[in-house]
N, C-alpha and C. Protein backbone atom coordinates (compact mmCIF):
# COMPACT_ATOMS: atom_id res chain seq x y z
N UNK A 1 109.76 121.16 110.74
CA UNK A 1 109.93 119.79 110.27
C UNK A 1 108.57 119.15 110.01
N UNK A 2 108.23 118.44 108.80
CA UNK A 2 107.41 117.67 108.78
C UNK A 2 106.91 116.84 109.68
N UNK A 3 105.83 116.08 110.04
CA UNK A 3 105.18 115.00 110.64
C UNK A 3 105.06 114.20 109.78
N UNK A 4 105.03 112.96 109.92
CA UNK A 4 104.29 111.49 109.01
C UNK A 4 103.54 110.87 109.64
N UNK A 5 102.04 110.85 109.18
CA UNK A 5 101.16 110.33 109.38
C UNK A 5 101.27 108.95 108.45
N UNK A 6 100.97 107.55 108.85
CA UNK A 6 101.01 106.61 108.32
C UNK A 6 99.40 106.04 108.28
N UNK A 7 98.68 105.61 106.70
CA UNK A 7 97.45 105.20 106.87
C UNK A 7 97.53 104.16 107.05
N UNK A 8 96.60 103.75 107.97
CA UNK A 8 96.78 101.84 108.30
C UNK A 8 97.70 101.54 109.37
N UNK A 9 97.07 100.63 110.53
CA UNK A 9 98.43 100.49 111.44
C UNK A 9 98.09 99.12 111.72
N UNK A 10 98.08 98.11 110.31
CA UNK A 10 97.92 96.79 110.61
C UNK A 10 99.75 96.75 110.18
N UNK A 11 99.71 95.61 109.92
CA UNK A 11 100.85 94.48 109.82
C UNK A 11 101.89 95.93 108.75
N UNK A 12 101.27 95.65 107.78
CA UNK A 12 101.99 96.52 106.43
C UNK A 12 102.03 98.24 106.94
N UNK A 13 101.11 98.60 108.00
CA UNK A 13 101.29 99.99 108.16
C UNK A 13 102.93 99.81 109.45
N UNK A 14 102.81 99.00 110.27
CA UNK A 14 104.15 98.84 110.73
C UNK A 14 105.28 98.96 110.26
N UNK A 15 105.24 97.95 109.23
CA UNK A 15 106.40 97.68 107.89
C UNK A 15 106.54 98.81 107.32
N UNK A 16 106.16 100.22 107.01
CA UNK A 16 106.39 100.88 106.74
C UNK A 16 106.70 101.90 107.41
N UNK A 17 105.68 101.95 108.57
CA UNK A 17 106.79 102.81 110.01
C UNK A 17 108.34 102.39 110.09
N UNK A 18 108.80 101.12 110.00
CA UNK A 18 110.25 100.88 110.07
C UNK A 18 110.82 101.33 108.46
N UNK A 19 110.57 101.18 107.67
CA UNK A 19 110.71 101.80 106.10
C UNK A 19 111.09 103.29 106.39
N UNK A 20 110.15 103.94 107.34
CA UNK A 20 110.01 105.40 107.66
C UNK A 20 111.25 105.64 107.95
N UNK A 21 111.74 104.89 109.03
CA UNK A 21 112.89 105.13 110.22
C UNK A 21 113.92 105.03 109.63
N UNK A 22 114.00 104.71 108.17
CA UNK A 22 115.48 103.81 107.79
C UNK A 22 114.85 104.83 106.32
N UNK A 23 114.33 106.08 106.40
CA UNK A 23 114.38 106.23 104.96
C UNK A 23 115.26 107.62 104.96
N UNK A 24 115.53 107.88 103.46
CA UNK A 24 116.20 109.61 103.47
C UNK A 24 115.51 110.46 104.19
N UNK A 25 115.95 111.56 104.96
CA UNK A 25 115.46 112.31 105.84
C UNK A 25 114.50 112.40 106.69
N UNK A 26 114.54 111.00 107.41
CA UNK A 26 113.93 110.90 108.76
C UNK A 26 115.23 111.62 109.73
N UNK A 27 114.43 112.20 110.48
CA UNK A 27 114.92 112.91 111.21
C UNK A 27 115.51 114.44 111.21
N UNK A 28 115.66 114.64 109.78
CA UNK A 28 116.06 115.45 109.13
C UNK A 28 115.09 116.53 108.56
N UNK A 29 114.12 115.80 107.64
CA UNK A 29 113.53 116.65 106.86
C UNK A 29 111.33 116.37 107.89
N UNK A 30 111.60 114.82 108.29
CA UNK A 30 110.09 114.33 108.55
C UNK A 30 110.61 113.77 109.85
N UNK A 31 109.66 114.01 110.77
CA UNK A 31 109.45 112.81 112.22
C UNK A 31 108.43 111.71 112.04
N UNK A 32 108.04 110.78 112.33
CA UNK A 32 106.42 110.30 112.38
C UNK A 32 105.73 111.10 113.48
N UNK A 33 104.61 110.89 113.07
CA UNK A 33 103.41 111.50 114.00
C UNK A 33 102.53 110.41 114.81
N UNK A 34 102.32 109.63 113.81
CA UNK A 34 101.23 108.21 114.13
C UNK A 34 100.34 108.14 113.04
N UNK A 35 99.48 107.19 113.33
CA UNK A 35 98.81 106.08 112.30
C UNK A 35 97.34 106.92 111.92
N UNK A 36 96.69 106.50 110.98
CA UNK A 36 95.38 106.41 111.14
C UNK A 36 94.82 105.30 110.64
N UNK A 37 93.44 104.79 111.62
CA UNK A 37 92.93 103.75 111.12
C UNK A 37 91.69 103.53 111.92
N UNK A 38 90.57 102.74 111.01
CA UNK A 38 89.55 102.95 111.85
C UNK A 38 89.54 101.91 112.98
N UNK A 39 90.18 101.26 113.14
CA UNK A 39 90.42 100.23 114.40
C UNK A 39 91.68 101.34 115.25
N UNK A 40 90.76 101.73 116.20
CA UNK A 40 91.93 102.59 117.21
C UNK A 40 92.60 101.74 118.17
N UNK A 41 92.22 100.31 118.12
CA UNK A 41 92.95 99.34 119.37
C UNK A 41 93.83 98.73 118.29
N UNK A 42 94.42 99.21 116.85
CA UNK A 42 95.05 98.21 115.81
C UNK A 42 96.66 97.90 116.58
N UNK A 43 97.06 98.99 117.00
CA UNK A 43 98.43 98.65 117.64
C UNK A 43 98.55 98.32 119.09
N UNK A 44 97.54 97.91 119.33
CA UNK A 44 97.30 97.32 120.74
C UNK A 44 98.37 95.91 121.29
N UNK A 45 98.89 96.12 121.64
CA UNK A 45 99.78 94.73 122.08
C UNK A 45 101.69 95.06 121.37
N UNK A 46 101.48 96.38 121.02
CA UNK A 46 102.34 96.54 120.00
C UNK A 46 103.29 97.58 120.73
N UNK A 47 104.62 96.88 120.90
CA UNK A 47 105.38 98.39 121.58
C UNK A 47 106.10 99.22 120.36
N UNK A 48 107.01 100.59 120.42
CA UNK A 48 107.19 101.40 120.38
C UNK A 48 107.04 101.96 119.00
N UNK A 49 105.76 102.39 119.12
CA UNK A 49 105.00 102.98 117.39
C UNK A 49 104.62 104.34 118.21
N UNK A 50 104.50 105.19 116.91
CA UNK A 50 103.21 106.20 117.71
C UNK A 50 102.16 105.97 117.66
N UNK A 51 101.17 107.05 118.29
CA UNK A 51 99.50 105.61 118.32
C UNK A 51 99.03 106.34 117.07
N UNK A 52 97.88 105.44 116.59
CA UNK A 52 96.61 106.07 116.41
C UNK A 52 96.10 107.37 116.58
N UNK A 53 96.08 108.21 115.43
CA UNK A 53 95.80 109.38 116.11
C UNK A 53 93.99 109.47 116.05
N UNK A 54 93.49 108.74 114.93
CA UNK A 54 92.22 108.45 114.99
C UNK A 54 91.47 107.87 113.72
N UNK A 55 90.60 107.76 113.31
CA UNK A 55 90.00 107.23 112.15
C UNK A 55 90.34 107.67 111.03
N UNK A 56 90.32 107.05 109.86
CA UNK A 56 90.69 107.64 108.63
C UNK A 56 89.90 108.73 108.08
N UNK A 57 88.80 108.60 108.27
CA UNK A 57 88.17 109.80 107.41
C UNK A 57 87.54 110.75 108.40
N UNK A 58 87.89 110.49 109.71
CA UNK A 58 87.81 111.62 110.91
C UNK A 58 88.67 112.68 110.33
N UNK A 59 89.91 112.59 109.85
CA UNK A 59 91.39 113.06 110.38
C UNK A 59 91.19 114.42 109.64
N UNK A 60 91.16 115.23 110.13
CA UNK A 60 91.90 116.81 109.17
C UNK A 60 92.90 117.31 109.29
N UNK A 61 93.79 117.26 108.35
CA UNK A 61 94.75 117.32 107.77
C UNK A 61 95.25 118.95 108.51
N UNK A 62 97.00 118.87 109.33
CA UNK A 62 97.28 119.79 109.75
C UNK A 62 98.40 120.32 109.06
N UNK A 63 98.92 121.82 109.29
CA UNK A 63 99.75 122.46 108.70
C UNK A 63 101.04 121.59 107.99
N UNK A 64 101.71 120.53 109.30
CA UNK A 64 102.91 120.10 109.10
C UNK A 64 102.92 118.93 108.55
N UNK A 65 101.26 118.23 108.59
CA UNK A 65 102.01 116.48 107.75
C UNK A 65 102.03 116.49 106.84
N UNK A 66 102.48 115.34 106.48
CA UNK A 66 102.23 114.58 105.43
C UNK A 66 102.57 113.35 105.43
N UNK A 67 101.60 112.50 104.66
CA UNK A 67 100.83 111.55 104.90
C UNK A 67 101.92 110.09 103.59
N UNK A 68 101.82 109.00 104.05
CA UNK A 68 101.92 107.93 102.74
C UNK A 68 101.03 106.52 103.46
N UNK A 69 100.32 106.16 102.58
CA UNK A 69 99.44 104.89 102.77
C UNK A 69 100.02 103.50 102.63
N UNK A 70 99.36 102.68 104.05
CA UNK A 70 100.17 101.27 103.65
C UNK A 70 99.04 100.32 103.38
N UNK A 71 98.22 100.99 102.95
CA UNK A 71 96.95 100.47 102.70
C UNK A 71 97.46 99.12 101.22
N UNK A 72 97.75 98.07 101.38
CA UNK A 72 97.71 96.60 100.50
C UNK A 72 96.61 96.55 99.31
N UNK A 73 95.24 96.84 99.39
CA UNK A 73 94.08 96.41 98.27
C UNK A 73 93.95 98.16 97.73
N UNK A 74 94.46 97.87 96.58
CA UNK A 74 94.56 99.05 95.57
C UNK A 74 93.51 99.76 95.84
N UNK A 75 92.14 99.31 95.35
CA UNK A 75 91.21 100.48 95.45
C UNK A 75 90.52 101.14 95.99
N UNK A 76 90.99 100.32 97.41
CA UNK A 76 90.73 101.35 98.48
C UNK A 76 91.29 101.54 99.12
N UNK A 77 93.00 101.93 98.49
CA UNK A 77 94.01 102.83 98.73
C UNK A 77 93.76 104.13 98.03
N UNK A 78 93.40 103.78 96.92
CA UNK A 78 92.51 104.81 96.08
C UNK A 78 91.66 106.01 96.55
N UNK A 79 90.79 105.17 96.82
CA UNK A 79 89.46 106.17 97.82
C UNK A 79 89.70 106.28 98.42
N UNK A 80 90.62 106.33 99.79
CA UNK A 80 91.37 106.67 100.66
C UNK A 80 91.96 107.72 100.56
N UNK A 81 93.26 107.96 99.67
CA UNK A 81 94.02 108.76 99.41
C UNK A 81 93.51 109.89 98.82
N UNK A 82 92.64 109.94 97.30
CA UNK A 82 91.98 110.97 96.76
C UNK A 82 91.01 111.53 97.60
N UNK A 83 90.26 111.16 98.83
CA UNK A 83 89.41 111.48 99.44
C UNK A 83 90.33 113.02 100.36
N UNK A 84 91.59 111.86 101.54
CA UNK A 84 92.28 113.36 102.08
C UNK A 84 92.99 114.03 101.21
N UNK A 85 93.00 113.83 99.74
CA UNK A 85 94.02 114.75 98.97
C UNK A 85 93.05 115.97 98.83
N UNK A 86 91.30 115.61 98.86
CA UNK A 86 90.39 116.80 98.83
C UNK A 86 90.36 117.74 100.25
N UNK A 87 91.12 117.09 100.97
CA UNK A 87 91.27 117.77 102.26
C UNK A 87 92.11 119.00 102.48
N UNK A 88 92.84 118.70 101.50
CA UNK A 88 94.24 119.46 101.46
C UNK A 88 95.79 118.53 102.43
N UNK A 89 95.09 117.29 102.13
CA UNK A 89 96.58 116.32 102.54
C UNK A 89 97.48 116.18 101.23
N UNK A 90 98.49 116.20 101.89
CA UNK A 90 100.04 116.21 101.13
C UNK A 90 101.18 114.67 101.18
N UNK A 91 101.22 114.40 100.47
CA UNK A 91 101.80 113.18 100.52
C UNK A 91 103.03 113.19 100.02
N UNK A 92 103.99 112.40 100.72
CA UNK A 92 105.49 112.46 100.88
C UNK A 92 106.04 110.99 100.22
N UNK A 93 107.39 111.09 99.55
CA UNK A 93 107.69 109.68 98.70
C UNK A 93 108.64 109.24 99.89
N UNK A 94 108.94 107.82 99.81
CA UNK A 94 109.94 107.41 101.16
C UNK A 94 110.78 106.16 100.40
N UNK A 95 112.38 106.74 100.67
CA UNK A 95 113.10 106.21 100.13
C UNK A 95 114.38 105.04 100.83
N UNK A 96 113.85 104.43 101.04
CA UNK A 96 115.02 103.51 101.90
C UNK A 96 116.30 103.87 102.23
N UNK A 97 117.30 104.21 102.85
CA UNK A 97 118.73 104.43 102.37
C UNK A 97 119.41 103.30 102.10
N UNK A 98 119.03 102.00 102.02
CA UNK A 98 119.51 100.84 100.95
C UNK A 98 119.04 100.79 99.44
N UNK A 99 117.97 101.56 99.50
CA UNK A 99 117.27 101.28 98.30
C UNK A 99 118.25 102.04 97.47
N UNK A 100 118.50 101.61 95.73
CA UNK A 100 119.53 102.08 94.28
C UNK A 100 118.43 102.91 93.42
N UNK A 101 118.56 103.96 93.36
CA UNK A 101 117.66 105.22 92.54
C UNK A 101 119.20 105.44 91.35
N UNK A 102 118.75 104.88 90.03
CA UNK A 102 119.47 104.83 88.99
C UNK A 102 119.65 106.47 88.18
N UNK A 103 120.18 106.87 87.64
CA UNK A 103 120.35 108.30 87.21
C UNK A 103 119.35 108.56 86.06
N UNK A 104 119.09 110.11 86.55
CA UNK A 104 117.77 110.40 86.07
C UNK A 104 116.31 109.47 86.44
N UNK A 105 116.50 108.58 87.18
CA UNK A 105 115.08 107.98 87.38
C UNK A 105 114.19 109.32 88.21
N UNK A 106 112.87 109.31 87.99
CA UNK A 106 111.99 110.14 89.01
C UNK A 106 110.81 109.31 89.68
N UNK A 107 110.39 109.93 91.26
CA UNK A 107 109.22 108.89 92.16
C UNK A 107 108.64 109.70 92.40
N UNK A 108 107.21 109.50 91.89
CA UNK A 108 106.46 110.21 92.37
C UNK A 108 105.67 110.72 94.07
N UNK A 109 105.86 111.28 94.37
CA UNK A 109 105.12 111.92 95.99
C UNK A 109 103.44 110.80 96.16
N UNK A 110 104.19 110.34 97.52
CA UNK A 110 103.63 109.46 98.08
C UNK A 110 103.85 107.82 98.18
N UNK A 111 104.86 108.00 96.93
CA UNK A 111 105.56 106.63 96.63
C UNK A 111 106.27 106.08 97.75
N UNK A 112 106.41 105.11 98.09
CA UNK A 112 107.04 104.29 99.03
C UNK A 112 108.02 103.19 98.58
N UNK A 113 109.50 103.32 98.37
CA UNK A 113 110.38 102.74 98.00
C UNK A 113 111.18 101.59 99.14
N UNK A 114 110.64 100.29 99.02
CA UNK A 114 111.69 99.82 100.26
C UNK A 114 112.92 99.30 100.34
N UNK A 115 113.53 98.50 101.08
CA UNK A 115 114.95 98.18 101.25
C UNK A 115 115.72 97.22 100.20
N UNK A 116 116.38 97.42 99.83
CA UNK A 116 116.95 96.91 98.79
C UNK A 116 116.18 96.71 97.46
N UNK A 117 115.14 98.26 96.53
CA UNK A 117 114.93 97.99 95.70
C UNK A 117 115.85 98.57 95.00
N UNK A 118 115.95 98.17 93.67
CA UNK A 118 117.02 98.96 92.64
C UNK A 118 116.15 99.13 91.57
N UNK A 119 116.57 100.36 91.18
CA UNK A 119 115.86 100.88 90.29
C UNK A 119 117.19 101.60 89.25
N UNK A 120 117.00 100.83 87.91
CA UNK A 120 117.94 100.91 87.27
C UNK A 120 117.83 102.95 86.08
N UNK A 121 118.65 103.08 85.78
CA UNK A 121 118.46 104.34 85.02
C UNK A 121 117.08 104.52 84.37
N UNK A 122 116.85 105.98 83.73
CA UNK A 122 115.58 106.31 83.33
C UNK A 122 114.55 105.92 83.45
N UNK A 123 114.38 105.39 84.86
CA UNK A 123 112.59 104.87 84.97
C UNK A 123 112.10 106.11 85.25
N UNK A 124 110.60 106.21 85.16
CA UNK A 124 109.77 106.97 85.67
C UNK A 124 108.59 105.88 86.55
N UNK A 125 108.33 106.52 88.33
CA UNK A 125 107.93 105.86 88.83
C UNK A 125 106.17 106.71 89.48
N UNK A 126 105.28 106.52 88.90
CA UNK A 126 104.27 107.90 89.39
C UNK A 126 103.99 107.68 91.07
N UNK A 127 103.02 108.43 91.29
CA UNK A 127 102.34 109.12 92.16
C UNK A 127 101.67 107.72 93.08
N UNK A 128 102.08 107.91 94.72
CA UNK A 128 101.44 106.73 95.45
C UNK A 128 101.53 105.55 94.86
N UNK A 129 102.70 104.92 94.71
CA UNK A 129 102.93 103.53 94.17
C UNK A 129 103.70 103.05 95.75
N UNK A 130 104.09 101.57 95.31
CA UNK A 130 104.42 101.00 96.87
C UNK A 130 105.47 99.84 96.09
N UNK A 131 107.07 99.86 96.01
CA UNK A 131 107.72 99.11 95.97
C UNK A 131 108.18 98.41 97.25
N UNK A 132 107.94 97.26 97.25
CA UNK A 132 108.57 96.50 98.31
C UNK A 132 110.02 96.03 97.90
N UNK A 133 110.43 94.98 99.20
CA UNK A 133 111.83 95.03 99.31
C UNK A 133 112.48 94.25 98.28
N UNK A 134 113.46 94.49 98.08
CA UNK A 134 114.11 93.66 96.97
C UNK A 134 113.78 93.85 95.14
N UNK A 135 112.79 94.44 95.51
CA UNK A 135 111.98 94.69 93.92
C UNK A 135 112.96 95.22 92.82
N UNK A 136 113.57 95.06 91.68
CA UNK A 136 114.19 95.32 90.37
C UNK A 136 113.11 95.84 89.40
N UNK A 137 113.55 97.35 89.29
CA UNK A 137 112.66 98.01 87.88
C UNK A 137 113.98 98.16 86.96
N UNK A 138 113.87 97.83 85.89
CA UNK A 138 114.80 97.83 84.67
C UNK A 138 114.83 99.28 84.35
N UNK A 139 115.66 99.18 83.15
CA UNK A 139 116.08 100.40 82.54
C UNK A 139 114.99 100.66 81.54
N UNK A 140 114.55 102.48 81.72
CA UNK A 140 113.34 103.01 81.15
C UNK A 140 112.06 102.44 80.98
N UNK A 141 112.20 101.54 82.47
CA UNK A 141 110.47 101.06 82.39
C UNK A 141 109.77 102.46 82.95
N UNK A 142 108.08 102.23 82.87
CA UNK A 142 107.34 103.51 83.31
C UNK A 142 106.42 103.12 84.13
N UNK A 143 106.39 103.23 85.22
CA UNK A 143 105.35 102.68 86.57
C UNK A 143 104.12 103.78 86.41
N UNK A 144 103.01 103.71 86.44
CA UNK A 144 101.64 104.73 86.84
C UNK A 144 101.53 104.91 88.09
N UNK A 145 100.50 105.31 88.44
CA UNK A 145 99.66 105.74 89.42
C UNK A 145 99.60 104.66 90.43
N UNK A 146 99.61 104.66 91.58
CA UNK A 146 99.18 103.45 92.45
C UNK A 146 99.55 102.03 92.31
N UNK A 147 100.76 101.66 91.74
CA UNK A 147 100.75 100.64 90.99
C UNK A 147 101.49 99.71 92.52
N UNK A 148 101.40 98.77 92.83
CA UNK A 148 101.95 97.68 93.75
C UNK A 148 102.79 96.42 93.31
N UNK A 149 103.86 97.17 93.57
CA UNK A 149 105.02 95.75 93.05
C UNK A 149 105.78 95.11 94.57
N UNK A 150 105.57 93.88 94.58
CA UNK A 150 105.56 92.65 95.96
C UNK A 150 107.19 92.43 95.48
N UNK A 151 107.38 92.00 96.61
CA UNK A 151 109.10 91.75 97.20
C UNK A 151 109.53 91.31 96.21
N UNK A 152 110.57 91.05 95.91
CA UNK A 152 111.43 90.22 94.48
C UNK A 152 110.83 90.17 93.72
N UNK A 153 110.17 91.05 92.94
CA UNK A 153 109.31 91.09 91.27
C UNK A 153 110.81 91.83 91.00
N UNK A 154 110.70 91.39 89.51
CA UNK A 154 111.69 91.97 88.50
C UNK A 154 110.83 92.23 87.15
N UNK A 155 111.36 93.53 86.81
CA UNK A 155 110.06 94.14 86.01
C UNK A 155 111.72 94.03 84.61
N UNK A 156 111.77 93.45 83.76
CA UNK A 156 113.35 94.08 82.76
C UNK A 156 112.78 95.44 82.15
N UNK A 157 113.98 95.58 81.28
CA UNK A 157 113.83 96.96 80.87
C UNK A 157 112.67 97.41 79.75
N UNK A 158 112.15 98.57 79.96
CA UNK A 158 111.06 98.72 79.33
C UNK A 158 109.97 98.46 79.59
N UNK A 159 109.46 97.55 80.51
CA UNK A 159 108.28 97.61 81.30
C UNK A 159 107.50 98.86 81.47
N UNK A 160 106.18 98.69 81.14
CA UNK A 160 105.11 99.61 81.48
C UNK A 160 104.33 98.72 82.16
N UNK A 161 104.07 99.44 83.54
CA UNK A 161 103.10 99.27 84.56
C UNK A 161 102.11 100.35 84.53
N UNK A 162 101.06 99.98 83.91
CA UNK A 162 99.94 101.09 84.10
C UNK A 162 99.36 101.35 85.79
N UNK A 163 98.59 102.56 85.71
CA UNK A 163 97.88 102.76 87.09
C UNK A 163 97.11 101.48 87.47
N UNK A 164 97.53 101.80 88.97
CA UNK A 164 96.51 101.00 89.28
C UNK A 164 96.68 98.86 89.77
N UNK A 165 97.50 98.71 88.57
CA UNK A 165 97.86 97.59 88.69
C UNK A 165 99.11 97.26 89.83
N UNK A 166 98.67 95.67 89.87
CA UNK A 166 99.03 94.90 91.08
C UNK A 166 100.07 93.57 90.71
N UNK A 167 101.07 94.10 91.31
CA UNK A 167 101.96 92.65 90.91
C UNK A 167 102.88 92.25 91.96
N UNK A 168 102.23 90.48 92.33
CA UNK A 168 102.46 89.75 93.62
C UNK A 168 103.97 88.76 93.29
N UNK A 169 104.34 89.09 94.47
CA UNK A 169 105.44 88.56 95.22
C UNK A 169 106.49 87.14 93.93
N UNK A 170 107.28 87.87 93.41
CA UNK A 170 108.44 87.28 92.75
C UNK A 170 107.85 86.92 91.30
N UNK A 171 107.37 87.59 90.42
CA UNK A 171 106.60 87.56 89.55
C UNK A 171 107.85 88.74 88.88
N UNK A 172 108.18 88.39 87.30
CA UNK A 172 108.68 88.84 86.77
C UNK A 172 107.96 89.00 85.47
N UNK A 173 108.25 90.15 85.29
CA UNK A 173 107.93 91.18 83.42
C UNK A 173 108.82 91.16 82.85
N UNK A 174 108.28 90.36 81.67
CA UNK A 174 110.19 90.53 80.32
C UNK A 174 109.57 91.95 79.64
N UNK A 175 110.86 91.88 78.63
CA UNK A 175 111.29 92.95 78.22
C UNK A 175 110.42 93.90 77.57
N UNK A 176 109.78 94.54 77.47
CA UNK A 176 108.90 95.81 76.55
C UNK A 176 106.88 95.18 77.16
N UNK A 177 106.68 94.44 77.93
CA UNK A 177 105.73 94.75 78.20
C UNK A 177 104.80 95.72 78.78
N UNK A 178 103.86 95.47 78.40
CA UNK A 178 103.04 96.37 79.25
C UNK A 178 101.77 95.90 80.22
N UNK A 179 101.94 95.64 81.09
CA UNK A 179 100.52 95.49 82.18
C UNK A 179 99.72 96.67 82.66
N UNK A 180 98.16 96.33 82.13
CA UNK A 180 97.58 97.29 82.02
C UNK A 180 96.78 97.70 83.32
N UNK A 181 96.16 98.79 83.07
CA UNK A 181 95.53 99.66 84.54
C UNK A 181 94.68 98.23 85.15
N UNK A 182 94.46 98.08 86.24
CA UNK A 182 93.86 97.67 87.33
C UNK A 182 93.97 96.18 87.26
N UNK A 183 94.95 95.77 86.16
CA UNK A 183 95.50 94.49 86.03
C UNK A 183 96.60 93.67 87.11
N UNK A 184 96.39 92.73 87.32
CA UNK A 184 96.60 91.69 88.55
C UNK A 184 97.98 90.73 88.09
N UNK A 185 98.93 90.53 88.55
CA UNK A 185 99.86 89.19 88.36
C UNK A 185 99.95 88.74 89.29
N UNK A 186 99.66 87.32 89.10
CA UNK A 186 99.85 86.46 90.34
C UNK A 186 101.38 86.54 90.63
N UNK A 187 101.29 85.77 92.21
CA UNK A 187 103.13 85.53 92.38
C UNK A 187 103.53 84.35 91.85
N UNK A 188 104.72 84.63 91.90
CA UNK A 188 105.94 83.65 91.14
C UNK A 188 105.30 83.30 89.40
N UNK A 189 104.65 84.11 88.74
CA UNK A 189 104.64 84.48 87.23
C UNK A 189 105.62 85.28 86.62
N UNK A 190 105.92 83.85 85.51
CA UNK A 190 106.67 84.91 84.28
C UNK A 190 105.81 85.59 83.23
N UNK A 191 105.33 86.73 83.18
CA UNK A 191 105.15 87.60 81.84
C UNK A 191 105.44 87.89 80.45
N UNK A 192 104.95 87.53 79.69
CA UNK A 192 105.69 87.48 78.55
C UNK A 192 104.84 88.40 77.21
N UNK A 193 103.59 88.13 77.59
CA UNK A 193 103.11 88.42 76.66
C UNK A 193 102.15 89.81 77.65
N UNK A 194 102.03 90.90 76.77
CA UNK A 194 101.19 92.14 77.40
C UNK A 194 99.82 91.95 78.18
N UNK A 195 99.35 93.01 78.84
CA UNK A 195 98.49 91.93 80.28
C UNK A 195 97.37 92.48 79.96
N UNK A 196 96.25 92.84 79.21
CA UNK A 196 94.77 93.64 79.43
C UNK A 196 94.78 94.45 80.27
N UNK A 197 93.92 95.45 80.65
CA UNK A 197 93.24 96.50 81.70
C UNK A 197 92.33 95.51 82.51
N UNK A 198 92.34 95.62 83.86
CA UNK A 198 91.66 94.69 84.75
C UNK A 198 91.73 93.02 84.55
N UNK A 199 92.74 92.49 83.65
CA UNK A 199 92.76 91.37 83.67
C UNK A 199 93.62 90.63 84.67
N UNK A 200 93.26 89.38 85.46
CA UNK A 200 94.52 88.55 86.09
C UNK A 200 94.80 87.55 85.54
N UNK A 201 96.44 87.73 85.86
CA UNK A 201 96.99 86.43 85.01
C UNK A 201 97.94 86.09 86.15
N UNK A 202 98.04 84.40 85.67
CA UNK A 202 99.25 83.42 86.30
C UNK A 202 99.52 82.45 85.69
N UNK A 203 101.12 82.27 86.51
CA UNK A 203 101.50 81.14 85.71
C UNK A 203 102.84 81.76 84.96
N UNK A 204 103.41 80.11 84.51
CA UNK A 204 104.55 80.28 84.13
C UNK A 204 104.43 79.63 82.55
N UNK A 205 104.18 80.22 80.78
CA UNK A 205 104.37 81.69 81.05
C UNK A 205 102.70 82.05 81.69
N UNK A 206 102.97 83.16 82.28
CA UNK A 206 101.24 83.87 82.90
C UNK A 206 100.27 83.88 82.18
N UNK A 207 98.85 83.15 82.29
CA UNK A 207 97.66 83.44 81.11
C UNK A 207 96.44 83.97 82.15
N UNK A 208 95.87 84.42 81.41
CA UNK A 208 94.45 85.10 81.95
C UNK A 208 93.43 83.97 83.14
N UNK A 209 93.46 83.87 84.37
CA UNK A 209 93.04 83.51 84.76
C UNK A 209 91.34 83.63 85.49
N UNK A 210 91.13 85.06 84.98
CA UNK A 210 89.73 85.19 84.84
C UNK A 210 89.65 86.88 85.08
């Protein structure tokens, strides 16, 4: 049986230890193992987690884990992740058993799906992305690489989320956009118009805020 190592054992690495417990084949296919993080007192005051097994870039990677990051600031979830992927770490996708996986949709390994997202037919969702709870991906949108979508975002159908990019808490994408790599939406923004590469926008509709 697998182990799960969880990166980060602040607030959001918790939130995803319980994500863990409540996802498809816990218990079954993965156990947790414990955290890594460079604060080894992070779950200090904190009952029934596994601990700390030790620093992040201490850790070498053993036969049975595998690993998903709850690391919040994209790009150094980034350097994080590509760093133990040179290790020979393996990363596992985690699927809520509330969460709606629409037919034919695919998630990429390492992805983290939480409780009550729905994900409507033919999306494609890549590699180490982090849906939180409640989140709506439409029909044949295409998520990238690392991409972070916050609780109640509704992406409609056709949405492209490039790598990389970040989109905060109840912020919705209309229909056929595209938000580009390492691009930012504030929360509670409507989208309307396509987003630049590294640009942030807000607002209702959302404009470039610098």
């Amino acid at each position: 049986m697998k182990k799960l190592i969880i990166i980060g054992a602040g607030g959001m690495g918790r939130c995803v230890y319980c994500i863990a417990e409540n996802s498809i084949g816990y218990g079954t296919e993965f156990t947790i193992k414990g955290f890594l993080d460079d604060n080894l007192k992070a779950l200090d005051g904190f009952k029934g987690y596994e601990p700390v097994l030790s620093g992040i870039t201490d850790y070498q990677p053993e036969e049975d884990d595998v690993f998903v990051c709850s690391i919040g600031e994209v790009a150094t979830k980034v350097k994080i992740c590509e760093a133990l992927k040179k290790k020979g770490g393996k990363f596992i996708t985690l699927v809520h058993t509330n969460a709606v996986i629409g037919k034919n949709s695919k998630i990429g390994e390492g992805t983290i799906i939480d409780e009550g997202v729905h994900i409507d037919p033919d999306v494609v969702i890549g590699t180490d992305c982090l849906l939180q709870a409640q989140a709506i991906i439409g029909h044949d949108s295409v998520i990238g690489n690392y991409a972070r979508i916050d609780t109640q975002c509704s992406l409609v159908g056709g949405t492209i989320v490039k790598d990389r990019a970040t989109i905060y808490t109840h912020a919705m994408i209309s229909h056929n956009v595209t938000v580009g790599e390492d691009a930012v939406v504030g929360a509670c923004s409507f989208v309307i118009k396509s987003v630049k590469p590294g640009i942030s926008v807000f607002g209702v509709p959302a404009k470039p805020i610098f």
